[in-house]
N, C-alpha and C. Protein backbone atom coordinates (compact mmCIF):
# COMPACT_ATOMS: atom_id res chain seq x y z
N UNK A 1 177.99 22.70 -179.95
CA UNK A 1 178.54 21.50 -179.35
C UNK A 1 177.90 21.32 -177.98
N UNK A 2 177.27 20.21 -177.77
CA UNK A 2 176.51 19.36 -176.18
C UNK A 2 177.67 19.37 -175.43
N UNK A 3 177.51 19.55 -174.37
CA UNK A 3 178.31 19.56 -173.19
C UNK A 3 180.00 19.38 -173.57
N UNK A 4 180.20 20.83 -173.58
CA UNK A 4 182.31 20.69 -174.47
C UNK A 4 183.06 20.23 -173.02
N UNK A 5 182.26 20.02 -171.61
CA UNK A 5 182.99 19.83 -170.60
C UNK A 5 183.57 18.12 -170.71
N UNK A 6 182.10 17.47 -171.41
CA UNK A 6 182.36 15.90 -171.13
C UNK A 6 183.11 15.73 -172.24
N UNK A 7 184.42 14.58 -171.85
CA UNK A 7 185.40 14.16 -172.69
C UNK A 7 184.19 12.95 -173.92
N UNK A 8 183.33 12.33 -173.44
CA UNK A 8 182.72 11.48 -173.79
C UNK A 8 182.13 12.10 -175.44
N UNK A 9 181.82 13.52 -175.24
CA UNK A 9 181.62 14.29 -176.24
C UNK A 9 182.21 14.13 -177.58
N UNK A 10 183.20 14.75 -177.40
CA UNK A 10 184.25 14.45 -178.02
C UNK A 10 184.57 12.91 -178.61
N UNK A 11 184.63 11.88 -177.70
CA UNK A 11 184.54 10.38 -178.31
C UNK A 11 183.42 9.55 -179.01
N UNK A 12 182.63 10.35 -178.51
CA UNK A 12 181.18 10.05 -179.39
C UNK A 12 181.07 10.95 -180.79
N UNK A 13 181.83 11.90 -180.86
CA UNK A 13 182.09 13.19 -182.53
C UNK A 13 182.62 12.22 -183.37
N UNK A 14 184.08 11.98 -183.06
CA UNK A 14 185.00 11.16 -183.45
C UNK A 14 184.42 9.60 -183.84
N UNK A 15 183.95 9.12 -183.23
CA UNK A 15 183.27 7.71 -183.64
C UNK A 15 182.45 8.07 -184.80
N UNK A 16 181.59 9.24 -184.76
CA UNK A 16 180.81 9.50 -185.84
C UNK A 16 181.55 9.70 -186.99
N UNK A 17 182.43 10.66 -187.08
CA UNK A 17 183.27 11.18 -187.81
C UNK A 17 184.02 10.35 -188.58
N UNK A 18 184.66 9.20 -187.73
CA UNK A 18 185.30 7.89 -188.51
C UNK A 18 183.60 7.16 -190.08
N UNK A 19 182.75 7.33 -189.06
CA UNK A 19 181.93 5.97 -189.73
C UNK A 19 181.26 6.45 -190.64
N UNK A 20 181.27 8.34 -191.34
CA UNK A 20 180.84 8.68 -192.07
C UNK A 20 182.25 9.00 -193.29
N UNK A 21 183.44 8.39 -192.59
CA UNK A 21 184.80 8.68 -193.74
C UNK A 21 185.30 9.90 -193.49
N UNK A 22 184.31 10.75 -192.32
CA UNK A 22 185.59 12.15 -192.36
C UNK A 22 186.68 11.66 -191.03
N UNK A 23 187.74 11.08 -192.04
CA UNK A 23 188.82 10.85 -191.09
C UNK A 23 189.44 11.76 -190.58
N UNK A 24 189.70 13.06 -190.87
CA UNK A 24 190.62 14.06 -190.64
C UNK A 24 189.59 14.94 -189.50
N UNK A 25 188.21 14.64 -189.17
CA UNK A 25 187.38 15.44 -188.23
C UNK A 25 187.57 14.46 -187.48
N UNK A 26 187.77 12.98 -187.09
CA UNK A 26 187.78 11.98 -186.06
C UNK A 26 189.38 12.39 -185.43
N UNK A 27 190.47 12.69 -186.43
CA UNK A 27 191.47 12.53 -185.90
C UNK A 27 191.42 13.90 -185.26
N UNK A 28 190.74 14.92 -185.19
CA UNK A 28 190.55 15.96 -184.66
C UNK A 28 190.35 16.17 -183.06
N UNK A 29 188.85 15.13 -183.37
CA UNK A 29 187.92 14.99 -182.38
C UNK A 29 188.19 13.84 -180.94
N UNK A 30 189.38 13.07 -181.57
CA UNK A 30 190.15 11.93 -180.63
C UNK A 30 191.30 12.97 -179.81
N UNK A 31 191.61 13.72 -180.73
CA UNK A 31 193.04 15.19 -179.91
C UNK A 31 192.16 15.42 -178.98
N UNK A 32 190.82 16.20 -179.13
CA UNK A 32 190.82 16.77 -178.40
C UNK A 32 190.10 16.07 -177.06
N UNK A 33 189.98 14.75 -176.87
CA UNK A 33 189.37 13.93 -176.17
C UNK A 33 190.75 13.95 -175.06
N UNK A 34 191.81 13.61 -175.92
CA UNK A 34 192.79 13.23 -175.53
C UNK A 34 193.62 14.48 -174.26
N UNK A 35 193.39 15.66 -175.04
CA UNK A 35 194.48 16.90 -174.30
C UNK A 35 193.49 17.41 -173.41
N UNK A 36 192.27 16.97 -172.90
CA UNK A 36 191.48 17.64 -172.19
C UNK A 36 192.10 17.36 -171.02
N UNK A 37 191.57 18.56 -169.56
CA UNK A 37 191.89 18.59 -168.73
C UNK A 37 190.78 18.19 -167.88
N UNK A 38 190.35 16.65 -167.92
CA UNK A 38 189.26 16.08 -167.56
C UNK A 38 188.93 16.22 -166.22
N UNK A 39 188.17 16.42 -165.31
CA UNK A 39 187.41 15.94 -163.91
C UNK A 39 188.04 14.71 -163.48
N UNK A 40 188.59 14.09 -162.40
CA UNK A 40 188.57 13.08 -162.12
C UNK A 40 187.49 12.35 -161.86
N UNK A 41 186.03 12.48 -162.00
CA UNK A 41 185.14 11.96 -162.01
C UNK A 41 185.17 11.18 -163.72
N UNK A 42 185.72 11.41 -164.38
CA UNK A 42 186.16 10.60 -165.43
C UNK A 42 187.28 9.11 -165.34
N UNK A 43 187.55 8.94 -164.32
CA UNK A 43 188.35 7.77 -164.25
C UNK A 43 189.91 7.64 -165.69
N UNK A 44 189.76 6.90 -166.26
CA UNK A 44 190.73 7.01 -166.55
C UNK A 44 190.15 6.80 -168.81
N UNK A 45 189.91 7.99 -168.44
CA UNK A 45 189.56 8.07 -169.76
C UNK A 45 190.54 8.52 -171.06
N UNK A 46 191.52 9.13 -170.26
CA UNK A 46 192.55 9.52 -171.47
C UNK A 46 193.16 8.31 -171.83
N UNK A 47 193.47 6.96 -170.42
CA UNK A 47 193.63 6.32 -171.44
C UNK A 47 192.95 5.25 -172.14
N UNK A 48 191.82 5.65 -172.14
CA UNK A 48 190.67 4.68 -172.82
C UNK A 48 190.28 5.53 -174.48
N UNK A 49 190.41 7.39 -174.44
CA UNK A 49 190.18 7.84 -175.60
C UNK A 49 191.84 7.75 -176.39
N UNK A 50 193.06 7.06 -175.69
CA UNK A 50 194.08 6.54 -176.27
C UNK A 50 193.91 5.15 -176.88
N UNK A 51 193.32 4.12 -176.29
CA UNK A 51 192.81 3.14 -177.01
C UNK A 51 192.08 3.08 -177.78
N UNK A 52 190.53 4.10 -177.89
CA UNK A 52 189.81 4.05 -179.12
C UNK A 52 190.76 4.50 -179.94
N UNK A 53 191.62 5.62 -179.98
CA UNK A 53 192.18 6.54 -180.87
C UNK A 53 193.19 5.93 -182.17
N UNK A 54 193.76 4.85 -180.84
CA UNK A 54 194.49 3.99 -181.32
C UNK A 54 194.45 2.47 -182.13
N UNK A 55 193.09 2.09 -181.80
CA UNK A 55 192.58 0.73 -182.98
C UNK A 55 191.63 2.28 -184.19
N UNK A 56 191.49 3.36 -184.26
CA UNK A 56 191.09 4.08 -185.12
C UNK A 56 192.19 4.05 -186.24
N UNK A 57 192.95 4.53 -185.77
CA UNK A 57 194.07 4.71 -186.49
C UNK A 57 195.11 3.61 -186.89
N UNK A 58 194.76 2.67 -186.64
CA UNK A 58 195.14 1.33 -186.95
C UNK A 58 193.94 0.66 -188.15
N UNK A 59 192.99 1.22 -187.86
CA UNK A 59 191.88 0.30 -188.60
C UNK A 59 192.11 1.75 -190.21
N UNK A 60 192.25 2.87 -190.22
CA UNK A 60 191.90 4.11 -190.88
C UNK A 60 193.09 3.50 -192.25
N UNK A 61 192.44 4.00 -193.49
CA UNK A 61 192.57 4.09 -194.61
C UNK A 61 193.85 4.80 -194.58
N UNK A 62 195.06 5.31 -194.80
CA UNK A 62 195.94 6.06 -194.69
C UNK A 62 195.77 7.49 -195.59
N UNK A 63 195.11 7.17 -197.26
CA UNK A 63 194.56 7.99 -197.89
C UNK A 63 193.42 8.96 -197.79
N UNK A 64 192.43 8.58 -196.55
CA UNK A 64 191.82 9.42 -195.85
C UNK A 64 191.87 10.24 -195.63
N UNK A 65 193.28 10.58 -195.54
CA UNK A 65 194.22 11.22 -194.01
C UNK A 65 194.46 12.58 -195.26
N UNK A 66 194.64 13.77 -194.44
CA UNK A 66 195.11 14.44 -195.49
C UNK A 66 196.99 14.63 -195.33
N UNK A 67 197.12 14.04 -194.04
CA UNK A 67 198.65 14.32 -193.86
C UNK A 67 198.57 12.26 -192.63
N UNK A 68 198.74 11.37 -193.67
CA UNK A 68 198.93 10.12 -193.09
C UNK A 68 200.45 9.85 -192.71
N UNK A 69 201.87 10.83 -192.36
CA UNK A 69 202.55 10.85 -192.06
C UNK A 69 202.10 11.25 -190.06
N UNK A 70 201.72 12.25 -190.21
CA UNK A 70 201.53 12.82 -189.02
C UNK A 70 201.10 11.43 -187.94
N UNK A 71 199.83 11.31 -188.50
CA UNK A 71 199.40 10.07 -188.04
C UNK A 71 199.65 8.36 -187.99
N UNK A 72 200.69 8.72 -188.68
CA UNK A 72 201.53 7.27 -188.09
C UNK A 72 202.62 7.32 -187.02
N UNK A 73 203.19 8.59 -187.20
CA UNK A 73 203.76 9.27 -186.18
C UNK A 73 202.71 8.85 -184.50
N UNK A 74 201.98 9.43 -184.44
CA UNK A 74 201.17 9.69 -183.75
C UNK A 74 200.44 7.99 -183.06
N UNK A 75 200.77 7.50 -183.66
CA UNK A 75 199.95 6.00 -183.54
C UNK A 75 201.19 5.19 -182.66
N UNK A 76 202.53 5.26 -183.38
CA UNK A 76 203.37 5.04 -182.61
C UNK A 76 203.58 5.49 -181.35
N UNK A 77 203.54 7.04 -180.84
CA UNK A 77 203.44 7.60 -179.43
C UNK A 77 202.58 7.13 -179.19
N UNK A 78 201.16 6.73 -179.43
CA UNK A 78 199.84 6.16 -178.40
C UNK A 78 200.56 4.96 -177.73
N UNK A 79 200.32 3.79 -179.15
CA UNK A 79 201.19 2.66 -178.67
C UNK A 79 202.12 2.79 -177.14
N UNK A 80 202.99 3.76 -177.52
CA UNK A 80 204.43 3.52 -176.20
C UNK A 80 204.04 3.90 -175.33
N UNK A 81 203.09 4.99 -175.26
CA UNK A 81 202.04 5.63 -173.40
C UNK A 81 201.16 4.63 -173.05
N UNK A 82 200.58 3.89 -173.56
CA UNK A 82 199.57 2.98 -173.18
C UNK A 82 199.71 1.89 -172.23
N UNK A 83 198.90 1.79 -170.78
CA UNK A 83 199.55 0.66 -170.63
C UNK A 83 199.57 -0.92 -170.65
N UNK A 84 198.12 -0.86 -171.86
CA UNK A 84 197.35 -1.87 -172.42
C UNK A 84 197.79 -2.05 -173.72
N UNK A 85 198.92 -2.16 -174.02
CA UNK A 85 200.19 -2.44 -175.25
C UNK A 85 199.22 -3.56 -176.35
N UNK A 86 198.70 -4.36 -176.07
CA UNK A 86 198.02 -5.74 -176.65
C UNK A 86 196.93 -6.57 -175.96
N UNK A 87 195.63 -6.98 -176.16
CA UNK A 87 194.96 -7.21 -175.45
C UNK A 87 194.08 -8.38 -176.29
N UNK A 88 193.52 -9.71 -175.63
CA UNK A 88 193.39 -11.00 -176.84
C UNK A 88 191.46 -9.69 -176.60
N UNK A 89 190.98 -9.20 -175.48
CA UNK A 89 189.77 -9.02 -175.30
C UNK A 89 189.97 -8.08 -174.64
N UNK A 90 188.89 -6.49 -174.86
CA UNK A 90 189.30 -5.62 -174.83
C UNK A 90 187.68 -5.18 -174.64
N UNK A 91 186.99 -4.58 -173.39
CA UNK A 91 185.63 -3.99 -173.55
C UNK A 91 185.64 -2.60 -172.77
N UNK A 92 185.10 -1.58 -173.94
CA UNK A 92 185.07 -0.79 -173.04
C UNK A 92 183.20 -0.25 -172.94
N UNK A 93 183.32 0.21 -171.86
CA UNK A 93 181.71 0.40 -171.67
C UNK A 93 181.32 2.15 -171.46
N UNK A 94 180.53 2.60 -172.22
CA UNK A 94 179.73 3.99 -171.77
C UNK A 94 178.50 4.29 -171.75
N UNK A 95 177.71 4.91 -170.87
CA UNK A 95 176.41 5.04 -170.88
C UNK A 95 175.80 6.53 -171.18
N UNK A 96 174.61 6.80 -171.49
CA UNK A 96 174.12 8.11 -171.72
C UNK A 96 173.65 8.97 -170.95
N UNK A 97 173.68 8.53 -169.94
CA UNK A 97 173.04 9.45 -168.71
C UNK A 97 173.93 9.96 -167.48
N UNK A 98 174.06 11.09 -167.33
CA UNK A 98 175.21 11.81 -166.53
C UNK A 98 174.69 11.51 -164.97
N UNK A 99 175.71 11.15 -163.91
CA UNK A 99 175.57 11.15 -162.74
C UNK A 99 175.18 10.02 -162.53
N UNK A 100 175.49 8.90 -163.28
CA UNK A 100 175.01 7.72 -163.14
C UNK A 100 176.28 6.41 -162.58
N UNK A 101 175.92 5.68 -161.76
CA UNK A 101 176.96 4.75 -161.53
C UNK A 101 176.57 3.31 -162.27
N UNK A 102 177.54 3.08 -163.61
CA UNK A 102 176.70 1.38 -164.13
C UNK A 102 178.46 0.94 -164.04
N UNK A 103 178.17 -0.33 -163.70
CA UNK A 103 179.69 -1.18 -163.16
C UNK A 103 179.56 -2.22 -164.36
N UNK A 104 180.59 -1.98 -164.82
CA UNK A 104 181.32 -3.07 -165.82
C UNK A 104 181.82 -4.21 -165.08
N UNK A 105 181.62 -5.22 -165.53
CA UNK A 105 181.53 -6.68 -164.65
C UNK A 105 181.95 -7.70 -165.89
N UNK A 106 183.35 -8.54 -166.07
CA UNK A 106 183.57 -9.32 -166.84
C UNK A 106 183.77 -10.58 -166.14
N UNK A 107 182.64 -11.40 -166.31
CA UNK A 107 183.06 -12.67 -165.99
C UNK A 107 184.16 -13.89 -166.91
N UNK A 108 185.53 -14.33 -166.15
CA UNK A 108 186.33 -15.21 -166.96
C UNK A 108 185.66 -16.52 -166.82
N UNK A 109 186.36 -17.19 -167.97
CA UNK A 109 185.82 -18.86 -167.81
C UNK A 109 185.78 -19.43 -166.57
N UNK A 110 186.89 -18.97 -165.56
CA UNK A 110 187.32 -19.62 -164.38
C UNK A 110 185.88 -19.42 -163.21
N UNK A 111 185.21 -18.27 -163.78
CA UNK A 111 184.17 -18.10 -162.93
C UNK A 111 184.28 -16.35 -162.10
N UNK A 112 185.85 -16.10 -162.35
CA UNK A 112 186.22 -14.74 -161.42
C UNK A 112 185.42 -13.79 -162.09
N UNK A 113 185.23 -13.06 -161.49
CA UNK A 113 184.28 -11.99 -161.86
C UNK A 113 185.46 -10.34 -161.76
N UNK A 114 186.02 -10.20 -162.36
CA UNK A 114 186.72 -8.60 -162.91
C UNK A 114 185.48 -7.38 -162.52
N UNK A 115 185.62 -6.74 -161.74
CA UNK A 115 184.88 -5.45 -161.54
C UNK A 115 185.30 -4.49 -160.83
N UNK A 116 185.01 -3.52 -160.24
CA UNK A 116 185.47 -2.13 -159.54
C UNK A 116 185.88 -2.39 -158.57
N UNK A 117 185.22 -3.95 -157.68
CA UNK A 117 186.12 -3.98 -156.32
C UNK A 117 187.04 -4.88 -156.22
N UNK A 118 187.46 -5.45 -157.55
CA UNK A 118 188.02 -6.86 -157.71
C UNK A 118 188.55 -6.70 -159.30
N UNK A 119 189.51 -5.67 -159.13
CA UNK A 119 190.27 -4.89 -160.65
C UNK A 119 191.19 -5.91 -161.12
N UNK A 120 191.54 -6.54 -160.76
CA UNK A 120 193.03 -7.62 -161.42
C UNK A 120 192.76 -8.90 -160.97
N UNK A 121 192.14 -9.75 -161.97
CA UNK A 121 192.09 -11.25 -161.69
C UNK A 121 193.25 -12.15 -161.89
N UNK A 122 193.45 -13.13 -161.51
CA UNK A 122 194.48 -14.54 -161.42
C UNK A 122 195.47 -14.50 -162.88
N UNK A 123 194.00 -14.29 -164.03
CA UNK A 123 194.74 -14.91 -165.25
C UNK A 123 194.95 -13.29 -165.83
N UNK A 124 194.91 -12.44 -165.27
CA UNK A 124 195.57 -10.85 -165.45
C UNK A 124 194.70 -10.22 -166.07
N UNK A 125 193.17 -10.27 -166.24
CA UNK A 125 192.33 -9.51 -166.49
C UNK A 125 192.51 -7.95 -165.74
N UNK A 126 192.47 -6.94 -166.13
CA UNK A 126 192.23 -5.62 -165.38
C UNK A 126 191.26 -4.93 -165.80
N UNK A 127 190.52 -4.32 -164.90
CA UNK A 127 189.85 -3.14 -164.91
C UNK A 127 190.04 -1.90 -164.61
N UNK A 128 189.33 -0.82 -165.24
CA UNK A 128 189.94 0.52 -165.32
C UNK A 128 189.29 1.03 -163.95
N UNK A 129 189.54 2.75 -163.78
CA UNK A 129 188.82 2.94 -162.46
C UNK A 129 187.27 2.94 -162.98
N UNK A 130 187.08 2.66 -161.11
CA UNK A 130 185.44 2.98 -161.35
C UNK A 130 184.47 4.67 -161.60
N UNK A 131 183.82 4.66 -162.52
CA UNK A 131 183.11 5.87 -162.73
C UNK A 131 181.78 5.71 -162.05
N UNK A 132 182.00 6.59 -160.90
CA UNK A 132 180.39 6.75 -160.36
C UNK A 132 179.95 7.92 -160.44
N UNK A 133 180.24 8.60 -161.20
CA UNK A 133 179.53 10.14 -161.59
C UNK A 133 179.78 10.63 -163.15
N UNK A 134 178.96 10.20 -163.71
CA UNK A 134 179.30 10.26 -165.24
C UNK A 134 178.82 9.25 -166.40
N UNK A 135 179.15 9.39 -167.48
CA UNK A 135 178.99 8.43 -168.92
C UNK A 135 179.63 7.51 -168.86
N UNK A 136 180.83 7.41 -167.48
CA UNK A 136 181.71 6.30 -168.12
C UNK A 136 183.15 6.96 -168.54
N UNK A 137 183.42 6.54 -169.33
CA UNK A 137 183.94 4.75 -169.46
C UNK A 137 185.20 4.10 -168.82
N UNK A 138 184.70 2.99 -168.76
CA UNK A 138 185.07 1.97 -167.71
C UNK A 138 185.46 0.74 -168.69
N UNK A 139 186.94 0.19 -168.81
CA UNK A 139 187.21 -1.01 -169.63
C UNK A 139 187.70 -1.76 -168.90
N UNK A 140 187.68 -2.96 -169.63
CA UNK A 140 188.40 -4.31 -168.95
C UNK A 140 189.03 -5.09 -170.54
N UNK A 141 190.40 -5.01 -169.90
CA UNK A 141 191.20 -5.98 -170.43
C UNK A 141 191.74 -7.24 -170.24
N UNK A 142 192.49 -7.63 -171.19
CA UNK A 142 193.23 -9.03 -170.78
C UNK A 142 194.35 -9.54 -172.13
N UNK A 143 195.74 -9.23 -171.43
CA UNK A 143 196.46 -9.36 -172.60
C UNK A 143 196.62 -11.23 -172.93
N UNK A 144 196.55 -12.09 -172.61
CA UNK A 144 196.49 -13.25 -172.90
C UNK A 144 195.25 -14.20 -172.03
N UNK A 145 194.35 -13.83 -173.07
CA UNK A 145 193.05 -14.44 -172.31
C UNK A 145 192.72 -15.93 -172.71
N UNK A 146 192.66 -16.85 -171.43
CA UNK A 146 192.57 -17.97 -171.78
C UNK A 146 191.11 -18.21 -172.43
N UNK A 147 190.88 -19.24 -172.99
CA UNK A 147 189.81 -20.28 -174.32
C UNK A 147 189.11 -19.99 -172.85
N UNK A 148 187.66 -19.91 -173.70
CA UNK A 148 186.33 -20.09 -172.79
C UNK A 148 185.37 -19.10 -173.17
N UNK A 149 184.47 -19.07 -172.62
CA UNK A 149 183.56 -18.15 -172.54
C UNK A 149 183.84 -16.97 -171.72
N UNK A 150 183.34 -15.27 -171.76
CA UNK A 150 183.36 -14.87 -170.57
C UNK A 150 182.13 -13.64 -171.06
N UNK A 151 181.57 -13.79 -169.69
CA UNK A 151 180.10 -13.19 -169.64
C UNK A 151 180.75 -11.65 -169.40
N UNK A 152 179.95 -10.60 -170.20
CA UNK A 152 180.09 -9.21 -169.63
C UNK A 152 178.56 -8.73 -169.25
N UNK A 153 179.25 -8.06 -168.17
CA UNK A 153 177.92 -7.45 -167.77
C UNK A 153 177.59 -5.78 -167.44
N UNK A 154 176.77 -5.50 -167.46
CA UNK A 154 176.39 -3.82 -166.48
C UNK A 154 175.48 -4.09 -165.53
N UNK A 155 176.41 -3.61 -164.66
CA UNK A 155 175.33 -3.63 -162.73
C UNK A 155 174.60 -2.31 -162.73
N UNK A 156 173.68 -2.01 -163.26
CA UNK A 156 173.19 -0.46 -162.90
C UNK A 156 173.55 -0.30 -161.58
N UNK A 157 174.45 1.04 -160.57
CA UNK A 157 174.21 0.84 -159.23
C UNK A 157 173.34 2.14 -158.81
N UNK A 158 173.87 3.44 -159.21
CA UNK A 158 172.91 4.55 -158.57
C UNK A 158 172.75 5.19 -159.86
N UNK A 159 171.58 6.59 -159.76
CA UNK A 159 171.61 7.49 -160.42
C UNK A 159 170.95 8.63 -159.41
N UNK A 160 171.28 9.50 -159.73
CA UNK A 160 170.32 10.70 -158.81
C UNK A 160 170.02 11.23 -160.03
N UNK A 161 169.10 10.80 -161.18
CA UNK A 161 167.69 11.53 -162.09
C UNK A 161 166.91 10.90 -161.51
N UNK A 162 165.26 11.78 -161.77
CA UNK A 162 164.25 11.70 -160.97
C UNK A 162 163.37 10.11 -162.43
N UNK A 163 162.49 9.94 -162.03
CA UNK A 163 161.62 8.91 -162.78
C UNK A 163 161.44 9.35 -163.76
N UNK A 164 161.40 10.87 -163.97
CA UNK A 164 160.90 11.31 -165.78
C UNK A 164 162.23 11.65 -166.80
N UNK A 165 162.71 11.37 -166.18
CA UNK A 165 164.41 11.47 -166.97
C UNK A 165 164.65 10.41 -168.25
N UNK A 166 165.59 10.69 -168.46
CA UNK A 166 165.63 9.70 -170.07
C UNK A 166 166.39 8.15 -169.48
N UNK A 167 165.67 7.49 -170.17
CA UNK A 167 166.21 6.16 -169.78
C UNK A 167 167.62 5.91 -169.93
N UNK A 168 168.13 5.31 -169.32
CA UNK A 168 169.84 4.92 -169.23
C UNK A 168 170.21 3.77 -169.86
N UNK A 169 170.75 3.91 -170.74
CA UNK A 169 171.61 3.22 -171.57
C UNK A 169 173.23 2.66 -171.73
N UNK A 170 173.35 1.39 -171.57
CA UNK A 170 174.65 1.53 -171.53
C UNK A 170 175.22 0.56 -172.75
């Protein structure tokens, strides 16, 4: 296992794990995203690997499951900790390169721009904390998002890798 420190690890297993049908290694691999005793250089990722965990297990086959009791159980507690209950637009962002600062930036129709220094817009858009040392992730919500367009973006801001490093991706 690549780096068992980063929670991101773990959410990147689990994504795999879902999209090849081993549901019972995703629901594994989301626990343990979840009970880690993360860095605060992670921002607020437990409850962002509570939201993937939670449209997983909402979207998941029940017959998958080898025990789909447990996990409805379990879907219900996400639900009630969360404090993104329902959301019309929902982005979350991660990148591949460690020690990196990339800013999630949602522009609303109105023109406001949602980002790290400007977390809660007019029409109740929020953003999560900012990650400047790490993969991420960084979301922005909005439980009743008005009609329009809205631009998302990534601000690359720092990295301390040198020029021969692997390109950054977000």
């Amino acid at each position: 296992l690549t780096r068992p420190e980063e929670p991101q690890t773990y959410l990147a297993l689990a994504d795999l794990a879902a999209a090849l049908g081993a549901s019972d290694l995703a629901v594994v691999y989301y626990e343990l995203a979840l009970s880690g005793g993360w860095e605060a250089r992670f921002g607020d990722v437990h409850e962002i690997a509570a939201v993937e965990y939670l449209r997983f297990l909402s979207q998941v086959e029940p017959q998958t499951l080898s025990n789909p009791g447990l996990a409805q159980s379990r879907r219900g507690q996400l639900a009630q900790n969360l404090p993104v209950r329902s959301a019309d637009l929902l982005v979350i962002m991660t990148w591949n390169t460690d020690n990196t600062d990339i800013d999630l930036h949602v522009i609303e129709p109105s023109g406001e721009d949602c980002h790290y220094a400007h977390r809660t817009t007019s029409a109740g858009g929020q953003m999560s904390t900012d990650v400047t040392r790490g993969f991420g992730p960084e979301m922005y919500s909005i439980a009743k998002a008005p009609a329009g367009t809205y631009e998302v973006q990534a601000h690359y801001f720092a990295s301390d890798r040198s020029r021969l490093s692997t390109r950054t991706k977000a």
